[in-house]
N, C-alpha and C. Protein backbone atom coordinates (compact mmCIF):
# COMPACT_ATOMS: atom_id res chain seq x y z
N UNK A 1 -29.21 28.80 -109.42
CA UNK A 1 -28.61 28.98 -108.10
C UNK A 1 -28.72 27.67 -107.33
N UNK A 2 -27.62 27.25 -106.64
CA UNK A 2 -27.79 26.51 -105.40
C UNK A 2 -29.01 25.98 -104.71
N UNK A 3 -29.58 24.97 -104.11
CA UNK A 3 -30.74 25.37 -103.63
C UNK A 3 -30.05 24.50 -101.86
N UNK A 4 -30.12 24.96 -100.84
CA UNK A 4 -29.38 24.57 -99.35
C UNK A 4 -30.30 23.90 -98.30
N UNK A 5 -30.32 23.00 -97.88
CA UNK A 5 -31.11 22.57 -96.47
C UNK A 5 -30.39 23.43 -95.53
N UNK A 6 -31.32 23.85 -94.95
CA UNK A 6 -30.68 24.41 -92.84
C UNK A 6 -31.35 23.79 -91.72
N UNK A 7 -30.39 23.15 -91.28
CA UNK A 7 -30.91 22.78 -90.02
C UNK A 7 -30.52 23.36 -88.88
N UNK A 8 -31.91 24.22 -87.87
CA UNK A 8 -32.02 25.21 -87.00
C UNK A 8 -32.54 24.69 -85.64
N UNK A 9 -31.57 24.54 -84.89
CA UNK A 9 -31.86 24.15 -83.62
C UNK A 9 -32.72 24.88 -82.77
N UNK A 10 -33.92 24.87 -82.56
CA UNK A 10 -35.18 25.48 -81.49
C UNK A 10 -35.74 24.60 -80.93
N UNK A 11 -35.41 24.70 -79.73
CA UNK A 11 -36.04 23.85 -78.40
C UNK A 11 -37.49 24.24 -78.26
N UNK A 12 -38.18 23.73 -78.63
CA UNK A 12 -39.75 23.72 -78.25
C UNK A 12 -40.25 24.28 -79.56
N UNK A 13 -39.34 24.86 -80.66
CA UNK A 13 -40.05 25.02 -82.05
C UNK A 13 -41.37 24.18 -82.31
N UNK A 14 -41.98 23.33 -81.82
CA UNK A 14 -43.07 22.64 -82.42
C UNK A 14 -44.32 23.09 -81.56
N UNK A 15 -44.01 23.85 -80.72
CA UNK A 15 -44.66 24.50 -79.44
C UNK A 15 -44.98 25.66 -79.53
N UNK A 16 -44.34 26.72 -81.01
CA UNK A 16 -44.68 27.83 -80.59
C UNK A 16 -46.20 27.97 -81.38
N UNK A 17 -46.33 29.16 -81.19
CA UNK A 17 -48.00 29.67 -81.82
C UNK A 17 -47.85 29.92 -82.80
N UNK A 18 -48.85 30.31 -83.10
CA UNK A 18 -48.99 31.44 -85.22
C UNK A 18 -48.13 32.55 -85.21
N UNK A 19 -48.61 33.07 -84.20
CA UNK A 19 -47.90 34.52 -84.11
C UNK A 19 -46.00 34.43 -83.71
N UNK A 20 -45.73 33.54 -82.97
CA UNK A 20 -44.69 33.45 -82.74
C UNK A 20 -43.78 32.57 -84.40
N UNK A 21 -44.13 32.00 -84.76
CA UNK A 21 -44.25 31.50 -86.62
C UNK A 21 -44.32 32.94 -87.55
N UNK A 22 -45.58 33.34 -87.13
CA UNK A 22 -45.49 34.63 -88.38
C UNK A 22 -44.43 35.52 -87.56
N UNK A 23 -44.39 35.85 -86.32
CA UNK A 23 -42.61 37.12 -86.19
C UNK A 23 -41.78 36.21 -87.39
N UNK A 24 -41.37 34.89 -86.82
CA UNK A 24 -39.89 34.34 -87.30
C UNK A 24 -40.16 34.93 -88.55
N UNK A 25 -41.24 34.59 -89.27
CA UNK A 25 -41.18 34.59 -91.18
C UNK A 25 -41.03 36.14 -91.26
N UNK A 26 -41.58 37.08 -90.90
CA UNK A 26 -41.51 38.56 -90.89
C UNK A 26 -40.35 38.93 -90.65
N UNK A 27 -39.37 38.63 -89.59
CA UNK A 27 -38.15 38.49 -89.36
C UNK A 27 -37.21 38.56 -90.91
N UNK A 28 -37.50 37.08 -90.84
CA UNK A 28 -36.72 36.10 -92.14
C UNK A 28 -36.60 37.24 -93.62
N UNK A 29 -38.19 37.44 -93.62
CA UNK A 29 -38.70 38.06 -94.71
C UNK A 29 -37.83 39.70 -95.19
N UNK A 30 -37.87 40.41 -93.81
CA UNK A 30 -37.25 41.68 -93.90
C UNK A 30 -35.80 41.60 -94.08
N UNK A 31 -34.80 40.34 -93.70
CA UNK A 31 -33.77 40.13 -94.00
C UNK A 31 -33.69 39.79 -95.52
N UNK A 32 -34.25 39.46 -96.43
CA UNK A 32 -34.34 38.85 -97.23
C UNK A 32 -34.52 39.96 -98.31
N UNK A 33 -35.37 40.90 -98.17
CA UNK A 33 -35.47 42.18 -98.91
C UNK A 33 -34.32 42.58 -99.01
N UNK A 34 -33.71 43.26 -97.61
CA UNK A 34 -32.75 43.66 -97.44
C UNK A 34 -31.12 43.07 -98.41
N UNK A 35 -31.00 41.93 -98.26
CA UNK A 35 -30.16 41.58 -99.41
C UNK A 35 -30.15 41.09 -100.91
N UNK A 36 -31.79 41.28 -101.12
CA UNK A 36 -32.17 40.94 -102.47
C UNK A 36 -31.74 39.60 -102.70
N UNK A 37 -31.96 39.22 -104.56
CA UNK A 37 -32.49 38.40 -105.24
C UNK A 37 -31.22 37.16 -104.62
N UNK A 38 -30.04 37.52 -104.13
CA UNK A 38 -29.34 36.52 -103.96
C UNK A 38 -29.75 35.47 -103.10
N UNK A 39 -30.44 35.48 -102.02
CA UNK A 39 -30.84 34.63 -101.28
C UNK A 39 -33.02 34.49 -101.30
N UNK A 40 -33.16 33.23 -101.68
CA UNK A 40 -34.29 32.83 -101.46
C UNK A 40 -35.21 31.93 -100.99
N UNK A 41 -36.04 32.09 -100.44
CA UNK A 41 -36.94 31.12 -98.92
C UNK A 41 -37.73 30.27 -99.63
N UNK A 42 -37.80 28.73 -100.05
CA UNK A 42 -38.83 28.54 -100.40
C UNK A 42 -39.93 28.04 -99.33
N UNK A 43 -39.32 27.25 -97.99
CA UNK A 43 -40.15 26.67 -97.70
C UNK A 43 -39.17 26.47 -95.94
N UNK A 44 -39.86 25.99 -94.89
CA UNK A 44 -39.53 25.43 -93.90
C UNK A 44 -40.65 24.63 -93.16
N UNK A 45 -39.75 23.96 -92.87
CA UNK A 45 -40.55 22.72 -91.85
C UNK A 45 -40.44 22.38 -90.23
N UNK A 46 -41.57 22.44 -89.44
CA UNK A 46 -41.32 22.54 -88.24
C UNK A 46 -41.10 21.50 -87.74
N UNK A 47 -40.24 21.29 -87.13
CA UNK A 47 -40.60 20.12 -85.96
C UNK A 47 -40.56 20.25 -84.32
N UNK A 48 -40.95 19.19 -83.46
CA UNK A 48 -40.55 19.59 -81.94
C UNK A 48 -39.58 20.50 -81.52
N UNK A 49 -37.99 20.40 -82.21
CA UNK A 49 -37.49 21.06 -81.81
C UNK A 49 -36.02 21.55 -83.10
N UNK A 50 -36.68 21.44 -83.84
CA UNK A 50 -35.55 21.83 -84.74
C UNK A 50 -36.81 22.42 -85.86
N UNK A 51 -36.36 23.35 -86.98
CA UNK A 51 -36.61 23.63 -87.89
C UNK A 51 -35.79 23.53 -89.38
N UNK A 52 -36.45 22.83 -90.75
CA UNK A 52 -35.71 22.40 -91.58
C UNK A 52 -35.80 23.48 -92.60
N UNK A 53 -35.08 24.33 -93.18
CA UNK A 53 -35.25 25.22 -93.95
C UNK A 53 -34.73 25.19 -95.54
N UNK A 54 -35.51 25.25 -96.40
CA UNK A 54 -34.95 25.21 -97.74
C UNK A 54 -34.60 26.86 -98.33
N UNK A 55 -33.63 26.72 -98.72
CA UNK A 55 -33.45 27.92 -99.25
C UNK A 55 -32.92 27.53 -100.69
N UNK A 56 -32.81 28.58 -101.90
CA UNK A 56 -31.96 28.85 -102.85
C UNK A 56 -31.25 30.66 -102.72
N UNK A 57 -29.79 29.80 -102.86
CA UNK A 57 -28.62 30.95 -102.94
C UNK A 57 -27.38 30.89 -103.21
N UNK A 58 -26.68 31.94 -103.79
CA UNK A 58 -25.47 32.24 -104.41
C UNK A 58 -24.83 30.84 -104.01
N UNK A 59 -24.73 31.01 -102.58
CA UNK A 59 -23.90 30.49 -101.88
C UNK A 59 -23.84 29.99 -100.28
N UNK A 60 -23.64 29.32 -99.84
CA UNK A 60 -23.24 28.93 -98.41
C UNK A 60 -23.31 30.14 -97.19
N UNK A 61 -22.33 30.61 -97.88
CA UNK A 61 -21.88 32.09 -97.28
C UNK A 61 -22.98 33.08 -97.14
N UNK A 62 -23.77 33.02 -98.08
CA UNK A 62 -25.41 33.98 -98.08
C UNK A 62 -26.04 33.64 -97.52
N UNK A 63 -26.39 32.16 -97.08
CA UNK A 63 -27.11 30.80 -96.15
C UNK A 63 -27.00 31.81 -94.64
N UNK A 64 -25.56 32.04 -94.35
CA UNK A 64 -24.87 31.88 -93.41
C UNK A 64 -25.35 33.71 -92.64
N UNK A 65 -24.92 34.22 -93.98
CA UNK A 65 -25.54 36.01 -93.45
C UNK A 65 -26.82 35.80 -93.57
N UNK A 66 -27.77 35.72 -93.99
CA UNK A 66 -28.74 35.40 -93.67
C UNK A 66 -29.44 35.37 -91.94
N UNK A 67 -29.01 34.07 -91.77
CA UNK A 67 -29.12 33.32 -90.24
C UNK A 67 -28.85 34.71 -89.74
N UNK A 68 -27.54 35.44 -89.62
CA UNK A 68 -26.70 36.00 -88.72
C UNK A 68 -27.47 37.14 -88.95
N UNK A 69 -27.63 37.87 -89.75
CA UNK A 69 -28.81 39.16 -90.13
C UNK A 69 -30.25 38.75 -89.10
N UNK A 70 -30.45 37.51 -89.12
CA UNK A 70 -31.83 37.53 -88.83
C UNK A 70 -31.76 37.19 -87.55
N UNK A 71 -30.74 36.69 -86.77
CA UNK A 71 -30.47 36.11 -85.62
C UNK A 71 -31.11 34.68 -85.64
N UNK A 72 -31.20 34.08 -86.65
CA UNK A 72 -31.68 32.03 -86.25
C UNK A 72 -30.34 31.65 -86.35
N UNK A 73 -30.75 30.48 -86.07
CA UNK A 73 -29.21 29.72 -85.76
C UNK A 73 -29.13 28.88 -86.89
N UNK A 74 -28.15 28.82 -87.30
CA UNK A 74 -27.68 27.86 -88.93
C UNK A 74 -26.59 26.61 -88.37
N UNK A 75 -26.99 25.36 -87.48
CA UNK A 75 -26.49 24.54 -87.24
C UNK A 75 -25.93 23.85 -88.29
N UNK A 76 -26.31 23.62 -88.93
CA UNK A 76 -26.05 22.88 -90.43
C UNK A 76 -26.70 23.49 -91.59
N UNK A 77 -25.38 23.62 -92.46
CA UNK A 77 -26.20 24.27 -93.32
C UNK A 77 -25.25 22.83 -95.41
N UNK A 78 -26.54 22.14 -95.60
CA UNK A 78 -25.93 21.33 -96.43
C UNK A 78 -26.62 21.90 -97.94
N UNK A 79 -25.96 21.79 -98.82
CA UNK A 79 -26.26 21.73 -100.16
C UNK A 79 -27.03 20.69 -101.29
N UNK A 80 -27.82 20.56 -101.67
CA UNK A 80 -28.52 19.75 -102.22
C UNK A 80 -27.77 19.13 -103.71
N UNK A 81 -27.87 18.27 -103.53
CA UNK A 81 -27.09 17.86 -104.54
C UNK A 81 -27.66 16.77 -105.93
N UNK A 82 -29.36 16.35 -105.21
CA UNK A 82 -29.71 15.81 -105.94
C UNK A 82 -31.35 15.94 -105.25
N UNK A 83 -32.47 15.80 -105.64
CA UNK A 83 -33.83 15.37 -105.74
C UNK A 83 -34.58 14.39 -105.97
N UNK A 84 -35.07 13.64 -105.52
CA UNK A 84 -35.69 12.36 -105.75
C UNK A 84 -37.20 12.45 -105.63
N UNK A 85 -37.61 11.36 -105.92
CA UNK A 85 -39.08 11.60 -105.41
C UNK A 85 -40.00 9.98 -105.99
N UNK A 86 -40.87 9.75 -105.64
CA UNK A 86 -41.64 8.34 -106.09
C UNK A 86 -41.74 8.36 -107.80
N UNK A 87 -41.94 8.88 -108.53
CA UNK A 87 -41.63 9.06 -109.81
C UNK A 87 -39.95 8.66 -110.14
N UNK A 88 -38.97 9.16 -109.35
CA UNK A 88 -37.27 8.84 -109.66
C UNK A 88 -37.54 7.47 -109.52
N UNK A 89 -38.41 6.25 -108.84
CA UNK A 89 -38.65 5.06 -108.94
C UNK A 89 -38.82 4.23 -110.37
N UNK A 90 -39.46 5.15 -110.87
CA UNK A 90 -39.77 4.57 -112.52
C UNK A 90 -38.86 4.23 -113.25
């Protein structure tokens, strides 16, 4: 499958608490059941005010219901197209 960056516009995202972090993922999480194996979370990253989200899925379009199921916002949503890393140096 696909694997997608999202970039999620939240003003003060780097500000919120645990608890306000664990709703979003609980959120995220129950959407995610809900449409099964097609869409999957591996990881997100906070910052001041945006959040970077990795996902793997079908498709764009799953990226997209997702967001809209869960109510986050999917400002950008790009496709990965390659991986690098200090080792791709060798």
């Amino acid at each position: 499958m696909p694997k997608f960056v999202i970039e999620r516009n939240l003003p003060g995202a780097g500000k919120m608490s645990p608890m306000d972090l664990k709703g979003i993922a609980q959120a995220s999480c129950n959407v995610l059941r809900e449409m099964g194996p097609r869409v999957q979370w591996q990881q997100s990253y906070v910052t001041d005010d945006k959040i970077y989200c990795v996902y793997i899925a079908d498709s764009e379009q799953d990226v997209l219901e997702h967001a809209k199921k869960g109510g986050f916002p999917a400002n950008s949503v790009n496709a990965v197209r390659a991986v690098i890393d200090p080792v791709t140096a060798s």
